[in-house]
N, C-alpha and C. Protein backbone atom coordinates (compact mmCIF):
# COMPACT_ATOMS: atom_id res chain seq x y z
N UNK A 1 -84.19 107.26 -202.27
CA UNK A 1 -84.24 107.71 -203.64
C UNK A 1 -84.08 106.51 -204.57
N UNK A 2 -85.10 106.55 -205.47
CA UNK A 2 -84.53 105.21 -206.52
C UNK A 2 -84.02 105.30 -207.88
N UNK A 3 -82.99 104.57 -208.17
CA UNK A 3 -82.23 104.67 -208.89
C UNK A 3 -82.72 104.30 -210.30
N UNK A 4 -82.83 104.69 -211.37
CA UNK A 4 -83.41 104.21 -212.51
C UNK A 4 -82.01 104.28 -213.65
N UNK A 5 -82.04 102.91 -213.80
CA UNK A 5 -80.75 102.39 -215.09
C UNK A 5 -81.45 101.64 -215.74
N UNK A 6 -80.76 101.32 -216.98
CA UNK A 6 -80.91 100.55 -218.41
C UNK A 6 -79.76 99.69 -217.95
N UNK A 7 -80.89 98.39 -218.19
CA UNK A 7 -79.96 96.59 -218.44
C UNK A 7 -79.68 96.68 -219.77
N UNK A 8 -78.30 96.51 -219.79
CA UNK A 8 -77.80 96.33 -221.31
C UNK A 8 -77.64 95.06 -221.71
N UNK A 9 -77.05 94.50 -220.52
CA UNK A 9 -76.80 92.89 -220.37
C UNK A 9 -76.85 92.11 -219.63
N UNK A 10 -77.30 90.64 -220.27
CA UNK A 10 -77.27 89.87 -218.97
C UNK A 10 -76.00 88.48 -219.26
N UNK A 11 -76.45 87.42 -218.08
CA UNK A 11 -75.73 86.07 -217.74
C UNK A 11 -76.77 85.67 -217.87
N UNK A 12 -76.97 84.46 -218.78
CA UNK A 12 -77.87 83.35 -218.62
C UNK A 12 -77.39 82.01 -218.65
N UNK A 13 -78.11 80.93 -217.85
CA UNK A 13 -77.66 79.98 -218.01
C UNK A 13 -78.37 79.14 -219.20
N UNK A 14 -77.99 77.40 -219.39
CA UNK A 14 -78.47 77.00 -220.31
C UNK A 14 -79.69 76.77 -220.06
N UNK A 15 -80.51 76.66 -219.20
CA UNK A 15 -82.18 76.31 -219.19
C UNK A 15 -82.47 76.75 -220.00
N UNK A 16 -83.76 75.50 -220.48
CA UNK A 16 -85.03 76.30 -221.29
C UNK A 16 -86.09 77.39 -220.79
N UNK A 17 -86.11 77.02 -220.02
CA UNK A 17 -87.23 78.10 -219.24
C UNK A 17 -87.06 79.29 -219.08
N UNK A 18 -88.53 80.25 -219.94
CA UNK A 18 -87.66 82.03 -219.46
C UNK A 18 -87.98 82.23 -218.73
N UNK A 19 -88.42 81.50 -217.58
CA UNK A 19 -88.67 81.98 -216.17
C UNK A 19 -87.50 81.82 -215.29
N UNK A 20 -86.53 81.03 -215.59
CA UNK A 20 -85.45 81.04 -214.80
C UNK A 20 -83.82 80.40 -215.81
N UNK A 21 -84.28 81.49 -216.65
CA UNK A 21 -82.95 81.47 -217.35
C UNK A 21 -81.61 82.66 -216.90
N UNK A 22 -82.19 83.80 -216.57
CA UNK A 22 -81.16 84.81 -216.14
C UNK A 22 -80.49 84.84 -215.15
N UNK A 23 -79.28 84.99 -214.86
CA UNK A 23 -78.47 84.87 -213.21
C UNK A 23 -78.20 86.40 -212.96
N UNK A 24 -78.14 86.94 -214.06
CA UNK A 24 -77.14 88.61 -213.73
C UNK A 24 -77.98 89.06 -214.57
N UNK A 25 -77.96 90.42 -214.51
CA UNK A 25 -77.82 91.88 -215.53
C UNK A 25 -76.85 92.88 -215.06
N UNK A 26 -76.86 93.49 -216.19
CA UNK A 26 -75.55 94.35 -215.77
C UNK A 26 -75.98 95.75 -217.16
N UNK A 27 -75.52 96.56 -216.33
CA UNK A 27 -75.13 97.84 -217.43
C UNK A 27 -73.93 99.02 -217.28
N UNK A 28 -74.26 100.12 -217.19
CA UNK A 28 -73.39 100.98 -217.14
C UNK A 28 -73.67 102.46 -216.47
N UNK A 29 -72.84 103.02 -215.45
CA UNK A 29 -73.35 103.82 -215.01
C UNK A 29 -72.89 105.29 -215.90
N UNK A 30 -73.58 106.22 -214.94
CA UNK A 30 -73.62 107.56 -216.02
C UNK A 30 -71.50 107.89 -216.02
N UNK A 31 -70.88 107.50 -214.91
CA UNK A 31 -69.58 107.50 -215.01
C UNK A 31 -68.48 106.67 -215.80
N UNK A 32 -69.50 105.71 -216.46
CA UNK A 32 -68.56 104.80 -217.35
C UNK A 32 -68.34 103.43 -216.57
N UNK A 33 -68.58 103.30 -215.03
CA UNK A 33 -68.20 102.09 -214.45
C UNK A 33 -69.71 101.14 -215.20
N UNK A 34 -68.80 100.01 -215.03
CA UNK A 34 -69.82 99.50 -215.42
C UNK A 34 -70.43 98.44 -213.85
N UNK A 35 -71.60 98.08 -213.92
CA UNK A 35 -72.48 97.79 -212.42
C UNK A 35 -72.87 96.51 -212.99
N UNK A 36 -73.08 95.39 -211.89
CA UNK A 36 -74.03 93.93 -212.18
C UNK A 36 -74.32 93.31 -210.92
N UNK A 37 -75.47 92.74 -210.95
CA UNK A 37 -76.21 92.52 -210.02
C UNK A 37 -76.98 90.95 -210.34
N UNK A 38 -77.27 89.90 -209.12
CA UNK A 38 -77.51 89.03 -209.54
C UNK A 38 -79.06 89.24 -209.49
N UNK A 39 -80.02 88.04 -210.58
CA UNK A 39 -81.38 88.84 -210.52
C UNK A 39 -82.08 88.36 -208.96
N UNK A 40 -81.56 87.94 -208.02
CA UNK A 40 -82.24 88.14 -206.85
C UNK A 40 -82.14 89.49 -206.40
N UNK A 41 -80.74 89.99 -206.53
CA UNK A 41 -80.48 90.92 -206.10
C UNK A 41 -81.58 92.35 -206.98
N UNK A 42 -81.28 92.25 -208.08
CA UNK A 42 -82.73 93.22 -208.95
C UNK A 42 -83.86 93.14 -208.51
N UNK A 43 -84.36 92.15 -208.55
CA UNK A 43 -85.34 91.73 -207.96
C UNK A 43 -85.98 92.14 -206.36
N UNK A 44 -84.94 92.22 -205.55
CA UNK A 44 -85.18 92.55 -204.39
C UNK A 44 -85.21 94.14 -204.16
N UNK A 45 -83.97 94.77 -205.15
CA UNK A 45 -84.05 96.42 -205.67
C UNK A 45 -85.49 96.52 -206.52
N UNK A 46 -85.77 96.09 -207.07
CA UNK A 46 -87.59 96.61 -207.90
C UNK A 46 -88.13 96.56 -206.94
N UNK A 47 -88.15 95.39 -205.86
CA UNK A 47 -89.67 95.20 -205.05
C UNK A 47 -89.36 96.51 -203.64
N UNK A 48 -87.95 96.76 -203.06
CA UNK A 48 -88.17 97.79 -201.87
C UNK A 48 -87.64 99.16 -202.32
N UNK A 49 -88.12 99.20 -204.02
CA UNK A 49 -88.04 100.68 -204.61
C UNK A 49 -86.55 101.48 -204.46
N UNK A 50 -85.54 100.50 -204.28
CA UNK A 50 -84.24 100.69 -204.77
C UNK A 50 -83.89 101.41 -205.95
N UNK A 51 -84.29 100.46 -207.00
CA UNK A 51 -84.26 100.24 -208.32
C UNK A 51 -85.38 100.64 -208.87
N UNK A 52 -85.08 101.32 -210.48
CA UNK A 52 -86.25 100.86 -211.43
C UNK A 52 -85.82 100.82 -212.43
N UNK A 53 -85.30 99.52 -213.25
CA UNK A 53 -84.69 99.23 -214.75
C UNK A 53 -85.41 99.37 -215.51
N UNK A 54 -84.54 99.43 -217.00
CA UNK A 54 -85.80 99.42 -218.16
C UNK A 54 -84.69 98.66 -219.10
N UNK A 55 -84.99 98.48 -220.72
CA UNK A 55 -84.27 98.09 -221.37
C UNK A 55 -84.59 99.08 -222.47
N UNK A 56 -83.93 98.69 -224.29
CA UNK A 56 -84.26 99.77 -225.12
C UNK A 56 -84.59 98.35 -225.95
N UNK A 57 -85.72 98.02 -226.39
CA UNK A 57 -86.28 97.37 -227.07
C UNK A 57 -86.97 97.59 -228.39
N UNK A 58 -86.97 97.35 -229.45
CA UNK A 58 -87.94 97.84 -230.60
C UNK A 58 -87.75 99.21 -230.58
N UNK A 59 -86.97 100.31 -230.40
CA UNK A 59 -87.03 101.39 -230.56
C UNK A 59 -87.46 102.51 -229.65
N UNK A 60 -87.97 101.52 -228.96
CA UNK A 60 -88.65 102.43 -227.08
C UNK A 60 -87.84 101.70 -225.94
N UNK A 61 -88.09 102.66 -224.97
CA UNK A 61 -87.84 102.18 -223.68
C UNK A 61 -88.93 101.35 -222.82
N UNK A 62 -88.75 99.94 -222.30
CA UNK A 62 -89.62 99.19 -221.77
C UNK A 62 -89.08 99.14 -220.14
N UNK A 63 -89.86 99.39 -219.42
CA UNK A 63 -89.71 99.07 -217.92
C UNK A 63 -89.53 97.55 -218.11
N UNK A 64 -88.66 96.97 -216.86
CA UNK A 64 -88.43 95.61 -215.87
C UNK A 64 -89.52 95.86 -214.80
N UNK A 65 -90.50 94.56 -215.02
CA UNK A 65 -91.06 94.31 -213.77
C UNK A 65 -90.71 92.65 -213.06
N UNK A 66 -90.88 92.67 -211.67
CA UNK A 66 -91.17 91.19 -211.36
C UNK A 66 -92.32 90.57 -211.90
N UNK A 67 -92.25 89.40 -212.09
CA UNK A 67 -93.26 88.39 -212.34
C UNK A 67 -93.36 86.87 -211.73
N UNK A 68 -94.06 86.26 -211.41
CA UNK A 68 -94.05 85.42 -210.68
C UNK A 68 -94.10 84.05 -211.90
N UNK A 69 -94.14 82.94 -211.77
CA UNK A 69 -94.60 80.93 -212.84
C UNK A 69 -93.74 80.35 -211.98
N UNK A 70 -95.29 79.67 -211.34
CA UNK A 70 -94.94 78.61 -210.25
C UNK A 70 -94.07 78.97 -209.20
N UNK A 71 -94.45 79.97 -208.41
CA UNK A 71 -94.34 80.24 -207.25
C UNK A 71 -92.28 80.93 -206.93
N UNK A 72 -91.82 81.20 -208.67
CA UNK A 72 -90.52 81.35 -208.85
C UNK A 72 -90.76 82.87 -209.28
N UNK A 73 -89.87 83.99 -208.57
CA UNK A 73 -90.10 85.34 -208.92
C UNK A 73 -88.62 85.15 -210.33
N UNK A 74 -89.22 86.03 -211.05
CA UNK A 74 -88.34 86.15 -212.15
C UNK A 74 -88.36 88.06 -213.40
N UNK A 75 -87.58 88.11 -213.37
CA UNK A 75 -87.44 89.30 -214.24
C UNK A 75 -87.97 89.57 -215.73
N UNK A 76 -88.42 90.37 -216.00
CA UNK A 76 -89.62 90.54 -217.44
C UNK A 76 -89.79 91.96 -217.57
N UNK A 77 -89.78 92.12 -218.63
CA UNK A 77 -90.32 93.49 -219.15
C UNK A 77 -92.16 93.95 -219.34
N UNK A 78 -92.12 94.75 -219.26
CA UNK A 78 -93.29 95.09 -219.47
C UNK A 78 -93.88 94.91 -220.85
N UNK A 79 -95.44 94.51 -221.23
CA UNK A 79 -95.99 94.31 -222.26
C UNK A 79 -95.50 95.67 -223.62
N UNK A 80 -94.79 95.21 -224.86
CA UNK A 80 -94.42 96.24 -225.30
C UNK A 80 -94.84 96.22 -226.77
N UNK A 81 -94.82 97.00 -227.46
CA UNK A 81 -94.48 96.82 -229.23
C UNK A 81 -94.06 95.56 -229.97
N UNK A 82 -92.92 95.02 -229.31
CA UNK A 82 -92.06 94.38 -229.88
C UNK A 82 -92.13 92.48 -228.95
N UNK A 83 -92.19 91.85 -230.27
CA UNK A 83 -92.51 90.48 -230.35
C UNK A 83 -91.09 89.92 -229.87
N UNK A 84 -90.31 90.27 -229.72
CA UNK A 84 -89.26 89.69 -229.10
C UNK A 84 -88.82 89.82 -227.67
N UNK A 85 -87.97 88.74 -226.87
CA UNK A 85 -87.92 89.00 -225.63
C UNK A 85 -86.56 89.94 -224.95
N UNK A 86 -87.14 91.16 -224.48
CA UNK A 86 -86.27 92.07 -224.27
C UNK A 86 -85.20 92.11 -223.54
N UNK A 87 -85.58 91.68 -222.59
CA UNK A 87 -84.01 90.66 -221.46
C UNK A 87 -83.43 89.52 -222.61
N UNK A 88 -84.14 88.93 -222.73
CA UNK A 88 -83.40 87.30 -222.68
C UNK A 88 -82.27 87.55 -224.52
N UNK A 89 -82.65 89.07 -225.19
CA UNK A 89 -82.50 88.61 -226.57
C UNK A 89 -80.83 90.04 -226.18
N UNK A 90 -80.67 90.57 -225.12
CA UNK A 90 -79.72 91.30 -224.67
C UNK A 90 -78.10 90.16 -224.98
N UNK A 91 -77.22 91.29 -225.19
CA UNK A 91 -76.30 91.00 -224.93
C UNK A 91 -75.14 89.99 -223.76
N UNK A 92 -74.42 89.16 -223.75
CA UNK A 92 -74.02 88.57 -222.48
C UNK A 92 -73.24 89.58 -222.24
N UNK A 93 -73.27 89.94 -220.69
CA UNK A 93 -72.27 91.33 -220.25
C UNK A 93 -70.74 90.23 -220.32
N UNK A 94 -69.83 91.35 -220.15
CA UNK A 94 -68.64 90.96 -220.24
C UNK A 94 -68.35 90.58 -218.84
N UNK A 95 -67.24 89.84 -219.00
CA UNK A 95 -66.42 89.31 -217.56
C UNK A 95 -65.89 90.26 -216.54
């Protein structure tokens, strides 16, 4: 069965690159715990249908897909409304 949650937040490090700026996301489950995962770990939940994230961007809900630049898998939203980047412009989750 796959699980479908909203990334509220992530960990990023300082790179420039939005291909490999994120280490974590994290959100909240329907019980209040809150859940985080490193993005290999997402990553590996999207691709064997574990998982299916989304975020709340511009006013809609946007699916997380994988994406590949230069042979590095990395986390991305789907083409949306909104000119801004929907992961990377998230909140840092808490400690």
């Amino acid at each position: 069965m796959t699980v479908r949650a909203e990334i509220t937040c992530i960990v990023k490090d300082d790179r420039k690159s939005r291909h490999e700026r994120i280490q974590r996301v994290g959100g909240t489950n329907l019980d209040g715990r809150r859940w985080s995962l490193t993005e290999d770990q997402a990553i590996v939940g999207i691709e064997n249908k574990t998982y299916e994230f989304y975020t709340r961007g511009g006013g809609q809900l946007t699916d997380v897909i994988v994406a590949t630049h230069d042979g590095h898998k990395y986390l991305k939203t789907k083409a949306d409304t909104t000119t801004k980047d929907n992961l990377l412009s998230l909140p840092t989750c808490p400690a």
